[in-house]
PDB file of N, CA and C in Angstrom:
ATOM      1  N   UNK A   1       3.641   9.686  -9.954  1.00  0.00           N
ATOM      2  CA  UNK A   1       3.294   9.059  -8.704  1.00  0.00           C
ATOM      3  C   UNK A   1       4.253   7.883  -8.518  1.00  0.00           C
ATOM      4  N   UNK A   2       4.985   7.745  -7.418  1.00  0.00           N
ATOM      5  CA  UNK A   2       5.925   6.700  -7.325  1.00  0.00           C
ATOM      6  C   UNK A   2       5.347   5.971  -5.753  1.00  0.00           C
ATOM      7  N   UNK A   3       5.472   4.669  -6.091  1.00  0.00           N
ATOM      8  CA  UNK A   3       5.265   3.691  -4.744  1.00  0.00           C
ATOM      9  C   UNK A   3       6.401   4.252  -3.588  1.00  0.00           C
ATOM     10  N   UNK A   4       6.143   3.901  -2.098  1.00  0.00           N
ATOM     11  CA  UNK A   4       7.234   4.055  -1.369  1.00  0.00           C
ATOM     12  C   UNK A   4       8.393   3.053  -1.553  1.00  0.00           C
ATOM     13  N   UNK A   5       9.113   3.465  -1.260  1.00  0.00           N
ATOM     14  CA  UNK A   5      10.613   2.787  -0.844  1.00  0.00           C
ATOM     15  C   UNK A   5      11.272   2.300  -0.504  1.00  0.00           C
ATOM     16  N   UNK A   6      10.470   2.033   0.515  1.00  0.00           N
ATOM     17  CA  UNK A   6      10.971   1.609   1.592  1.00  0.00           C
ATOM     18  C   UNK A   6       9.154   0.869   2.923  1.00  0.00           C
ATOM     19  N   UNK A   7       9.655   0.491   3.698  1.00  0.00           N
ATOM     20  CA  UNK A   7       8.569   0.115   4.895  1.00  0.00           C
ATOM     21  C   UNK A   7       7.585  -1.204   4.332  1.00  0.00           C
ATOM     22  N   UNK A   8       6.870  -1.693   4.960  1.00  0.00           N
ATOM     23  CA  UNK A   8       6.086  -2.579   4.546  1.00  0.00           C
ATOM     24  C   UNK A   8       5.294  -2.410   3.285  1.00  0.00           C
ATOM     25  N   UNK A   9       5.212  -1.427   2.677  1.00  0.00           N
ATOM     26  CA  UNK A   9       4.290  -1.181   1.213  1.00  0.00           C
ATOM     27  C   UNK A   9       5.424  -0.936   0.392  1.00  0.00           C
ATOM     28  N   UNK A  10       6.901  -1.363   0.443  1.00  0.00           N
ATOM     29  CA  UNK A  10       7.891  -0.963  -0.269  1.00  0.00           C
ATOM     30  C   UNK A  10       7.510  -1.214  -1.915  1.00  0.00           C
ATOM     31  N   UNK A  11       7.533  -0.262  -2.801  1.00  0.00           N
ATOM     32  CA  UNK A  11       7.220  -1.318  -4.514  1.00  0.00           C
ATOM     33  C   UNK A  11       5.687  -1.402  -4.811  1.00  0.00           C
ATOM     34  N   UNK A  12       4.356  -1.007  -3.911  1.00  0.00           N
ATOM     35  CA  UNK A  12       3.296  -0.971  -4.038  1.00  0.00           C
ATOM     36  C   UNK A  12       2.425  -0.011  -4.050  1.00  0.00           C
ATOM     37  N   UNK A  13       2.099   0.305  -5.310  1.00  0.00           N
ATOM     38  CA  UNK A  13       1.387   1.676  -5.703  1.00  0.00           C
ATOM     39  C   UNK A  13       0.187   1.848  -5.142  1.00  0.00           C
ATOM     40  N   UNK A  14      -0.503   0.513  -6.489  1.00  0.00           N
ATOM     41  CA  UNK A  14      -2.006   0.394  -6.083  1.00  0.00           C
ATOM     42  C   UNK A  14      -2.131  -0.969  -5.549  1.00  0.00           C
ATOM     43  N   UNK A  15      -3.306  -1.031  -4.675  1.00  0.00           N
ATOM     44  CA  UNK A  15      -3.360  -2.504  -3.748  1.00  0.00           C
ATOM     45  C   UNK A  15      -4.649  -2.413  -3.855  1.00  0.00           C
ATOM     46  N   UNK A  16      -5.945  -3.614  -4.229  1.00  0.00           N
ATOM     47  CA  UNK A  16      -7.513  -3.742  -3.858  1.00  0.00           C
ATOM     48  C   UNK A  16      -7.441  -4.923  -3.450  1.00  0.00           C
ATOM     49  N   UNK A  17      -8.231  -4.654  -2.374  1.00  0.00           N
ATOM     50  CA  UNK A  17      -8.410  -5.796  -1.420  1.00  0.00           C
ATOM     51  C   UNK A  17      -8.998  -7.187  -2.622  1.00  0.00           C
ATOM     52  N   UNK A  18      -8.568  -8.848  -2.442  1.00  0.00           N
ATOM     53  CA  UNK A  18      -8.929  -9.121  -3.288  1.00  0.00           C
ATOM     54  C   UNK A  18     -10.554  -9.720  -3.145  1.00  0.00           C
ATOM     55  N   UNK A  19     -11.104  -8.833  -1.817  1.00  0.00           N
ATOM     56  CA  UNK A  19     -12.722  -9.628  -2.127  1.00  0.00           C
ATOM     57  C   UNK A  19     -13.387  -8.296  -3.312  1.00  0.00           C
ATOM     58  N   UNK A  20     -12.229  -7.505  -3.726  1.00  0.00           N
ATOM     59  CA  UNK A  20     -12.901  -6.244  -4.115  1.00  0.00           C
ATOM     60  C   UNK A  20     -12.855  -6.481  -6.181  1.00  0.00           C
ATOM     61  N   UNK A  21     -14.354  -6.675  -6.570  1.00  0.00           N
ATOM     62  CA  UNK A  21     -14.113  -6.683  -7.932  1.00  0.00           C
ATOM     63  C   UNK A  21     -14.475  -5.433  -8.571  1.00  0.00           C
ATOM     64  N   UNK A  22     -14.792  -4.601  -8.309  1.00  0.00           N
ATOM     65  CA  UNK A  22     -14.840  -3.317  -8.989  1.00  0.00           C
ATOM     66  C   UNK A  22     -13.736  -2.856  -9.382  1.00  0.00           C
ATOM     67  N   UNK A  23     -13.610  -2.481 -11.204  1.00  0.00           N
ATOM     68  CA  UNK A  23     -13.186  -2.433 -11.755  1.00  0.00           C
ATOM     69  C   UNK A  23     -11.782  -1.333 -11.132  1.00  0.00           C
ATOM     70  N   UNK A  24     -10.909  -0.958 -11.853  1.00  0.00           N
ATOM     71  CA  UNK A  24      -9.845   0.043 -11.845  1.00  0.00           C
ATOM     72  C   UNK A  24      -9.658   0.496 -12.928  1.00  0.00           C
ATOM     73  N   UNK A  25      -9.681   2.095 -13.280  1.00  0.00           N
ATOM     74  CA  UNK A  25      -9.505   2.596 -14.240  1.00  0.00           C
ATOM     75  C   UNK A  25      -8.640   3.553 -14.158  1.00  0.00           C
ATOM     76  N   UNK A  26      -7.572   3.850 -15.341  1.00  0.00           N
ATOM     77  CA  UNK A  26      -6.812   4.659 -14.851  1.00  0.00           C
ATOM     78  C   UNK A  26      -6.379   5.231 -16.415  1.00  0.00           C
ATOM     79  N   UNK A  27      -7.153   6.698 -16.386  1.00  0.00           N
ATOM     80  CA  UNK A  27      -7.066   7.492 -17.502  1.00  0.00           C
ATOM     81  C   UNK A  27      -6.065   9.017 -17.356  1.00  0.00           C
ATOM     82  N   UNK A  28      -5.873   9.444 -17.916  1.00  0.00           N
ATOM     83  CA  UNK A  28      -5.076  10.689 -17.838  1.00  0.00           C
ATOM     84  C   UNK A  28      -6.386  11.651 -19.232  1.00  0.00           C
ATOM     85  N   UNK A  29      -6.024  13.043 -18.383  1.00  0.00           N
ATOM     86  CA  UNK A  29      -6.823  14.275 -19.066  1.00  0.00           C
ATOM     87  C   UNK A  29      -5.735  14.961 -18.931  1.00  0.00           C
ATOM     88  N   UNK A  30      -4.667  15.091 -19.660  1.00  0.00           N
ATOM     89  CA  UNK A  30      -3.569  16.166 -19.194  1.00  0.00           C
ATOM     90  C   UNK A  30      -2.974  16.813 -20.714  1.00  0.00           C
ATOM     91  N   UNK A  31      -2.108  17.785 -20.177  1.00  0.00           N
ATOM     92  CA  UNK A  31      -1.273  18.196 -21.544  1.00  0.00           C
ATOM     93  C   UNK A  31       0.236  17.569 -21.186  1.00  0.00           C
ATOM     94  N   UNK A  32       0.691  16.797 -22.445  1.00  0.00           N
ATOM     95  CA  UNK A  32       2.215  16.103 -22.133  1.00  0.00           C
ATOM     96  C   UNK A  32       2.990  17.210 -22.393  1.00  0.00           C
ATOM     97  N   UNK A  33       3.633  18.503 -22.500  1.00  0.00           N
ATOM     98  CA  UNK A  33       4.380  19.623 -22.340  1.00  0.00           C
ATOM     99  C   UNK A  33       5.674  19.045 -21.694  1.00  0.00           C
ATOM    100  N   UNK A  34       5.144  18.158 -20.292  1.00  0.00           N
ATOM    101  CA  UNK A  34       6.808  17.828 -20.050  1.00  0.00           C
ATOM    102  C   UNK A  34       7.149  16.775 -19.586  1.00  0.00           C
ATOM    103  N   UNK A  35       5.645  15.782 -20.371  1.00  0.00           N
ATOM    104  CA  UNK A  35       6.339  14.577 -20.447  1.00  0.00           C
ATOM    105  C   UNK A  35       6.910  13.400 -18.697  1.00  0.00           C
ATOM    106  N   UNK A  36       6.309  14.318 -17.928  1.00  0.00           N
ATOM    107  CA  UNK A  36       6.742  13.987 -16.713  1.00  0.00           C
ATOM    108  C   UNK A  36       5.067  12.927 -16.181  1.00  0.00           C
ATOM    109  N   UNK A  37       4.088  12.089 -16.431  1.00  0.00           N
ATOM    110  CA  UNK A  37       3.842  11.501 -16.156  1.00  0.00           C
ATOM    111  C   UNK A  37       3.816  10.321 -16.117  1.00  0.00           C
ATOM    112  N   UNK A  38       3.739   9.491 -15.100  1.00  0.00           N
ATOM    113  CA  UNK A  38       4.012   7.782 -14.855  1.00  0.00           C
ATOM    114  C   UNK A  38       3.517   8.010 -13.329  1.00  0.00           C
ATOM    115  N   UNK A  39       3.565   6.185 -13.399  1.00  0.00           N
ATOM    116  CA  UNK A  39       3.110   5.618 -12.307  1.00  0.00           C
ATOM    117  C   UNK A  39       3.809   4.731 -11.821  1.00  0.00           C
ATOM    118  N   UNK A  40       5.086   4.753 -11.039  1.00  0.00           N
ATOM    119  CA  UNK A  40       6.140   3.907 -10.722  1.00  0.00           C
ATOM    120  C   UNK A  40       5.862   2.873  -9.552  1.00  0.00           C
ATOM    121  N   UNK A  41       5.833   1.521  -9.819  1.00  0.00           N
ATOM    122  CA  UNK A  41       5.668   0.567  -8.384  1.00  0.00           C
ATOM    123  C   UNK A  41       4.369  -0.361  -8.946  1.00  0.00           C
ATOM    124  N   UNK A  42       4.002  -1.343  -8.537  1.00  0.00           N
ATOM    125  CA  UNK A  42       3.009  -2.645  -8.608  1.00  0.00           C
ATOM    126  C   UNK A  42       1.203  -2.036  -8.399  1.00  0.00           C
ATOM    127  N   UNK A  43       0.656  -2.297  -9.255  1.00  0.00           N
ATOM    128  CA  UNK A  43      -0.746  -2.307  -9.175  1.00  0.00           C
ATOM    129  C   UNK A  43      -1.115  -3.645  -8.880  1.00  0.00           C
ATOM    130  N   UNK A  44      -1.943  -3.954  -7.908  1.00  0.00           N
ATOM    131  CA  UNK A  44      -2.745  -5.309  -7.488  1.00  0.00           C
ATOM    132  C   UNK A  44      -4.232  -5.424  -7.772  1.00  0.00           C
ATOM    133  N   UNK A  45      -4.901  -5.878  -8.948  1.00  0.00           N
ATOM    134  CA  UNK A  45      -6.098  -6.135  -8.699  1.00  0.00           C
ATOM    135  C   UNK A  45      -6.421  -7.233  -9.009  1.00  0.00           C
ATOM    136  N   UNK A  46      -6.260  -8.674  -7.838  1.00  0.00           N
ATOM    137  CA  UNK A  46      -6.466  -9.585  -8.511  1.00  0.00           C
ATOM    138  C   UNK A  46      -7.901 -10.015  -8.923  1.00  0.00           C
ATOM    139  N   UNK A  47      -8.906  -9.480  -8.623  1.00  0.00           N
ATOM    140  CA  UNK A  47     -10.165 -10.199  -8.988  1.00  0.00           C
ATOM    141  C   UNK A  47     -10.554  -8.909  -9.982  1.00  0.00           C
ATOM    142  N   UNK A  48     -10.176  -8.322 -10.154  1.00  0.00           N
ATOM    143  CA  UNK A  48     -10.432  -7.134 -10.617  1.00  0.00           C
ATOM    144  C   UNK A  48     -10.452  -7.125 -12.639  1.00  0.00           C
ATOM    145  N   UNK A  49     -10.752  -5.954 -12.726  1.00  0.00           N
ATOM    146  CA  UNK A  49     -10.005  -5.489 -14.334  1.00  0.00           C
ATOM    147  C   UNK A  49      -9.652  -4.427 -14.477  1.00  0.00           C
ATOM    148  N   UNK A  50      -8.335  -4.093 -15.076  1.00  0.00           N
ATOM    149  CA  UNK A  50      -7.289  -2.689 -14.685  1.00  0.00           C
ATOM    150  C   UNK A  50      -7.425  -2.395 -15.961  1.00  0.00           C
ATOM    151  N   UNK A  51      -8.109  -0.943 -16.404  1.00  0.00           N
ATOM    152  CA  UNK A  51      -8.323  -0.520 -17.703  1.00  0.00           C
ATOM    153  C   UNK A  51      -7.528   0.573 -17.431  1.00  0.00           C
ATOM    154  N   UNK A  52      -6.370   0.687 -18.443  1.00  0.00           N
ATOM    155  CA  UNK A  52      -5.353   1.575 -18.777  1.00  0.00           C
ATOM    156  C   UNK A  52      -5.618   2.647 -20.225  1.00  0.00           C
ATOM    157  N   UNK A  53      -5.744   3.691 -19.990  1.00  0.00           N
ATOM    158  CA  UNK A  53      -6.497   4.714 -21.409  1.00  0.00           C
ATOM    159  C   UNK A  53      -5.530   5.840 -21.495  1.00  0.00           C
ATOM    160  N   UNK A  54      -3.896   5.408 -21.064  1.00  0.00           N
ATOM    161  CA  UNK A  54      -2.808   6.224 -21.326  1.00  0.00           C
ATOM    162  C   UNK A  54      -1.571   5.332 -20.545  1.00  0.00           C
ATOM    163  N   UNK A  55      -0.194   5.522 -21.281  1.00  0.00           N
ATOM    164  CA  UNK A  55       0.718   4.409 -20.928  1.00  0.00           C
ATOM    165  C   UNK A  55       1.294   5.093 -19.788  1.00  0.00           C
ATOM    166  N   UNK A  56       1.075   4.915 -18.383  1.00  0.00           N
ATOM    167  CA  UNK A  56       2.010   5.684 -17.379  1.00  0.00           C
ATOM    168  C   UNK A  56       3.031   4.754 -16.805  1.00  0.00           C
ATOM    169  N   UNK A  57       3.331   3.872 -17.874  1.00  0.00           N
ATOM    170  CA  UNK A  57       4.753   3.277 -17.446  1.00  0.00           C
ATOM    171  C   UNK A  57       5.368   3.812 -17.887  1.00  0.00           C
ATOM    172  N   UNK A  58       6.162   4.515 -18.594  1.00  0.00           N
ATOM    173  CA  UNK A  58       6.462   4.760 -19.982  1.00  0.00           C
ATOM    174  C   UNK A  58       7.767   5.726 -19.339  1.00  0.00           C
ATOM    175  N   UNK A  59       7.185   6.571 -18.592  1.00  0.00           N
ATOM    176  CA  UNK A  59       8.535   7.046 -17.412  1.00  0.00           C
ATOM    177  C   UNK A  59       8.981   6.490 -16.173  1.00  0.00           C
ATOM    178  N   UNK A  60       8.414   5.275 -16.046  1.00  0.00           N
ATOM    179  CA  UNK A  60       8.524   4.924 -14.721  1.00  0.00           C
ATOM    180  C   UNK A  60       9.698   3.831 -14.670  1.00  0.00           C
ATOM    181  N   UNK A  61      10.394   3.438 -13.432  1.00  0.00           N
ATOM    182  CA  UNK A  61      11.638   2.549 -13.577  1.00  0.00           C
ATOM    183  C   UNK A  61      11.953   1.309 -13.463  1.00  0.00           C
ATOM    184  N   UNK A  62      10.109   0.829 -13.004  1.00  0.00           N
ATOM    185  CA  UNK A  62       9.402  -0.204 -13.107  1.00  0.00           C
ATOM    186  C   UNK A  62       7.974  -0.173 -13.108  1.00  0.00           C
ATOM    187  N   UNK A  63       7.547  -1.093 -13.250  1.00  0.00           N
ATOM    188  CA  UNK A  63       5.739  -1.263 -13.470  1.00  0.00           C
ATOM    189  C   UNK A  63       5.833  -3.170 -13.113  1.00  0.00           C
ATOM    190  N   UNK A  64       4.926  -3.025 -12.431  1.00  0.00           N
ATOM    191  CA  UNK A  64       4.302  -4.593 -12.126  1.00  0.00           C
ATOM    192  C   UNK A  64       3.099  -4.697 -12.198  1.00  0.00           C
ATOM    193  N   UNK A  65       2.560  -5.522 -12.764  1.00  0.00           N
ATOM    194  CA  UNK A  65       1.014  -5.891 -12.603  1.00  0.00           C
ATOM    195  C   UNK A  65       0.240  -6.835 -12.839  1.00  0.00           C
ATOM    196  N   UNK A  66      -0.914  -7.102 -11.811  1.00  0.00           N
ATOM    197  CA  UNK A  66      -1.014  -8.183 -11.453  1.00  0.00           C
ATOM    198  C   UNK A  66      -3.137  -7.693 -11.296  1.00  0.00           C
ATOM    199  N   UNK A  67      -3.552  -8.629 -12.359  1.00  0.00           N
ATOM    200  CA  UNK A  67      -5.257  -8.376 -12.052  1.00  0.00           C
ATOM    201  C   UNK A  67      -5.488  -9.197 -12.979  1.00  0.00           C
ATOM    202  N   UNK A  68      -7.222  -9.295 -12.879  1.00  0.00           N
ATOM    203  CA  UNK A  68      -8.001 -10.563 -13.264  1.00  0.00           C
ATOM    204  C   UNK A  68      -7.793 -10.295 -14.674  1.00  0.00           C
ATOM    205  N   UNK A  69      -8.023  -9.381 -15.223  1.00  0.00           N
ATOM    206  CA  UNK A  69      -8.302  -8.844 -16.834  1.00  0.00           C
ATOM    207  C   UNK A  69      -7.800  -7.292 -17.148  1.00  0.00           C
ATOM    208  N   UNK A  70      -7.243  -7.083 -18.044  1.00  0.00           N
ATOM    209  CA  UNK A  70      -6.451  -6.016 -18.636  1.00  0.00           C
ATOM    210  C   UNK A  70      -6.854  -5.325 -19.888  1.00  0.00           C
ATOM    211  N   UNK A  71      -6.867  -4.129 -19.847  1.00  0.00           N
ATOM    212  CA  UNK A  71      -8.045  -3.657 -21.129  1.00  0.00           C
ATOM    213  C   UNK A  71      -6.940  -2.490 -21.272  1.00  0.00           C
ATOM    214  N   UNK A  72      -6.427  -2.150 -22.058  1.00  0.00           N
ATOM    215  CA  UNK A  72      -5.352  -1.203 -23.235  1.00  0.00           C
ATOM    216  C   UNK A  72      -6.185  -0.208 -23.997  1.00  0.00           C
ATOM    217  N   UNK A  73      -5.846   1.084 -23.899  1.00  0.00           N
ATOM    218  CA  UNK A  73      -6.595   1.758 -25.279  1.00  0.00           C
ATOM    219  C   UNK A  73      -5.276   2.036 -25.794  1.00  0.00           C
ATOM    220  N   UNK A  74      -4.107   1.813 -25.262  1.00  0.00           N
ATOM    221  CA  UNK A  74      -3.012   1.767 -26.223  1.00  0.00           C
ATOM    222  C   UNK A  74      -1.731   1.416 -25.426  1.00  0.00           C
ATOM    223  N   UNK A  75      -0.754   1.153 -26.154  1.00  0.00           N
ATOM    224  CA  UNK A  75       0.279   0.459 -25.525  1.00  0.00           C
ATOM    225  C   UNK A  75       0.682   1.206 -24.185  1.00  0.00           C
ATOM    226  N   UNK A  76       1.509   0.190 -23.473  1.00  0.00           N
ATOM    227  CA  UNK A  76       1.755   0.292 -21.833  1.00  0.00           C
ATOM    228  C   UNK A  76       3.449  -0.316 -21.699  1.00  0.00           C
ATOM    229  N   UNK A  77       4.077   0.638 -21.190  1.00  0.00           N
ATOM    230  CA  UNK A  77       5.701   0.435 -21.229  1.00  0.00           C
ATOM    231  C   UNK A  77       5.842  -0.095 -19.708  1.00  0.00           C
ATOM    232  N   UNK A  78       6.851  -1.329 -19.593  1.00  0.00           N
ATOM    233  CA  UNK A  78       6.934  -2.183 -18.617  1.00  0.00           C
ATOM    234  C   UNK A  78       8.310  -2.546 -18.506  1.00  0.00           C
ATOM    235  N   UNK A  79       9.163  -1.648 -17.563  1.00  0.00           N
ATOM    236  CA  UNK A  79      10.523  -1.944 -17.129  1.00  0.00           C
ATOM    237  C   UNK A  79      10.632  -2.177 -15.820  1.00  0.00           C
ATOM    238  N   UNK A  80      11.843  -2.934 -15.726  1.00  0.00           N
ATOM    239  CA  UNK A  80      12.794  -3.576 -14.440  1.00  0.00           C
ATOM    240  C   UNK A  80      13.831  -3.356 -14.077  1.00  0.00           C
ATOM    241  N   UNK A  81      13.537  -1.788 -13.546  1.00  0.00           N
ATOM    242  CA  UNK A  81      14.851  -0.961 -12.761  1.00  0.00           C
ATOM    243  C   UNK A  81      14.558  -1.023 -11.573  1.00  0.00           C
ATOM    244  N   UNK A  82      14.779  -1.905 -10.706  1.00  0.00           N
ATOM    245  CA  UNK A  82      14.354  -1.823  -9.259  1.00  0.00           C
ATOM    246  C   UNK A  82      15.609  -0.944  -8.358  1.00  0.00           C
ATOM    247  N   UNK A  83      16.817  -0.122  -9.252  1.00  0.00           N
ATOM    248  CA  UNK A  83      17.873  -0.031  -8.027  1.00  0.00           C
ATOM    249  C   UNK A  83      16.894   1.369  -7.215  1.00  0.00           C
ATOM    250  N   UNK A  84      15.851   1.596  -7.346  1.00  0.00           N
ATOM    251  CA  UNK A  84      15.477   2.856  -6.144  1.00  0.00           C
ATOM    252  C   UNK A  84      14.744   2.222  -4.815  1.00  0.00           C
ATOM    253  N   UNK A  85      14.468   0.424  -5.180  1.00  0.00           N
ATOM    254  CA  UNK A  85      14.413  -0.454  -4.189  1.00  0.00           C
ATOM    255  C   UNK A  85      15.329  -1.080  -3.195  1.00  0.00           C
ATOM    256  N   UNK A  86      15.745  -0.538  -1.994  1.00  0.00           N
ATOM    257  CA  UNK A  86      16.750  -1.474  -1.124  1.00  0.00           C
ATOM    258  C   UNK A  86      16.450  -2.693  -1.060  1.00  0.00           C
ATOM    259  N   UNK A  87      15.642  -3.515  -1.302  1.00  0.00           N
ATOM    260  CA  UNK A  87      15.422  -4.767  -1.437  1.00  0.00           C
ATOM    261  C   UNK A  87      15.473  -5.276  -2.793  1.00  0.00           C
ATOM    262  N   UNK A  88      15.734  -4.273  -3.692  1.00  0.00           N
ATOM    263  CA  UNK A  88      15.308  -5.157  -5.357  1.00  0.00           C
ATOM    264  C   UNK A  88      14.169  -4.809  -5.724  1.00  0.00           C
ATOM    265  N   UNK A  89      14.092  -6.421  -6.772  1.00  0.00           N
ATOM    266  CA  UNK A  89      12.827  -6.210  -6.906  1.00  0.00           C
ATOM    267  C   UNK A  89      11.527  -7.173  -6.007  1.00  0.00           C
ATOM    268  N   UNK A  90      10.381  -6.609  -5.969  1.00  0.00           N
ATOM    269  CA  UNK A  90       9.653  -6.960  -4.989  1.00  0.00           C
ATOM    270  C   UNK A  90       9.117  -8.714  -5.455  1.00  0.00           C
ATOM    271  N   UNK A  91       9.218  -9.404  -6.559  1.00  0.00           N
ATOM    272  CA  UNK A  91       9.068 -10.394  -7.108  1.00  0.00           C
ATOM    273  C   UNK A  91      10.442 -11.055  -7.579  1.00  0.00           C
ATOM    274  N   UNK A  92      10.888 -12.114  -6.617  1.00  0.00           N
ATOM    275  CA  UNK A  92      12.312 -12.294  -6.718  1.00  0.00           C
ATOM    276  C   UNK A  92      12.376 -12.895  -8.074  1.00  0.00           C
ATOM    277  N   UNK A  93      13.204 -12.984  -8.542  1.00  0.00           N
ATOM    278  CA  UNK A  93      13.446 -13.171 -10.218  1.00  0.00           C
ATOM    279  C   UNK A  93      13.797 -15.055 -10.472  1.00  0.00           C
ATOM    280  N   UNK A  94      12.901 -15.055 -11.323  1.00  0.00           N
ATOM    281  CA  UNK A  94      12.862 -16.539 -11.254  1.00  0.00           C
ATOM    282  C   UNK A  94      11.527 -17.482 -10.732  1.00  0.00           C
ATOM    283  N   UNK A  95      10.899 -16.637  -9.900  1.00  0.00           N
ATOM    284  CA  UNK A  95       9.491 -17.022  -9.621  1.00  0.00           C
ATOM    285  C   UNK A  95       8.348 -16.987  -9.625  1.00  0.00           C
ATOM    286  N   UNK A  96       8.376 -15.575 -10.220  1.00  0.00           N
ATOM    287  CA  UNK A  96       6.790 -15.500 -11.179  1.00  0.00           C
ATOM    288  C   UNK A  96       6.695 -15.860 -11.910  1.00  0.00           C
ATOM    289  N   UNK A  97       4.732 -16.153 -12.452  1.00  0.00           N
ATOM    290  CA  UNK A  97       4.495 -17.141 -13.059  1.00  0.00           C
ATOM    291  C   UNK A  97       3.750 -16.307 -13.936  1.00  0.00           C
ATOM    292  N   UNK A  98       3.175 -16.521 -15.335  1.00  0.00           N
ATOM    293  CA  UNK A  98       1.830 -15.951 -15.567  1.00  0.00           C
ATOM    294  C   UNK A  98       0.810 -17.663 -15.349  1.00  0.00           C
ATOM    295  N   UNK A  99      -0.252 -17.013 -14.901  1.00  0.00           N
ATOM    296  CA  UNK A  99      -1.257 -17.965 -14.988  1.00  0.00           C
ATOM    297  C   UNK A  99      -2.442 -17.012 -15.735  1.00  0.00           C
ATOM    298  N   UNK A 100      -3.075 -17.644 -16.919  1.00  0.00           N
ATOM    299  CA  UNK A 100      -3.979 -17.217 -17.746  1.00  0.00           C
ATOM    300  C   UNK A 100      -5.533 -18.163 -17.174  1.00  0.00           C
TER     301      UNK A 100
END
């Protein structure tokens, strides 16, 4: 699954509104045979908690993410290849922050 490309959602996969706290979960039931799953582009849940129970960065050419709390059942691969972005990357470099 790759974010668009382009247009006003350029770089944005998943988006929850932030009055929205119900959780996000995002598991895979699949056979890896060819290795072809990921989830390319920014997940948003800021009030949220993004529970990950398979790494679908892992093919992807970036991953961003951004939520209240983060729950792993195992590691999560996180790169910064933005050239399939005409703008870059969607977080200009130099200005994000983490806040804990």
């Amino acid at each position: 699954m790759i974010a668009p490309t382009t247009g006003p959602y350029e770089g944005i996969l998943f988006w929850q509104d932030p009055l929205n706290t119900q959780n996000a979960v995002f598991g895979a039931n699949v056979s890896l045979n060819n290795g072809n799953i990921y989830h390319e582009g920014a997940y948003y849940f800021p009030k949220a908690t993004a529970n990950f129970d398979f790494d679908f960065g892992y093919g992807a050419n970036y991953t961003l993410l951004v939520a209240k709390d983060i729950a792993w059942f195992w590691s999560f691969s996180f790169k910064n290849n933005y050239a399939t972005l005409p703008n870059g990357s969607p977080v200009a470099q130099g200005t994000a922050v983490l806040i804990q």
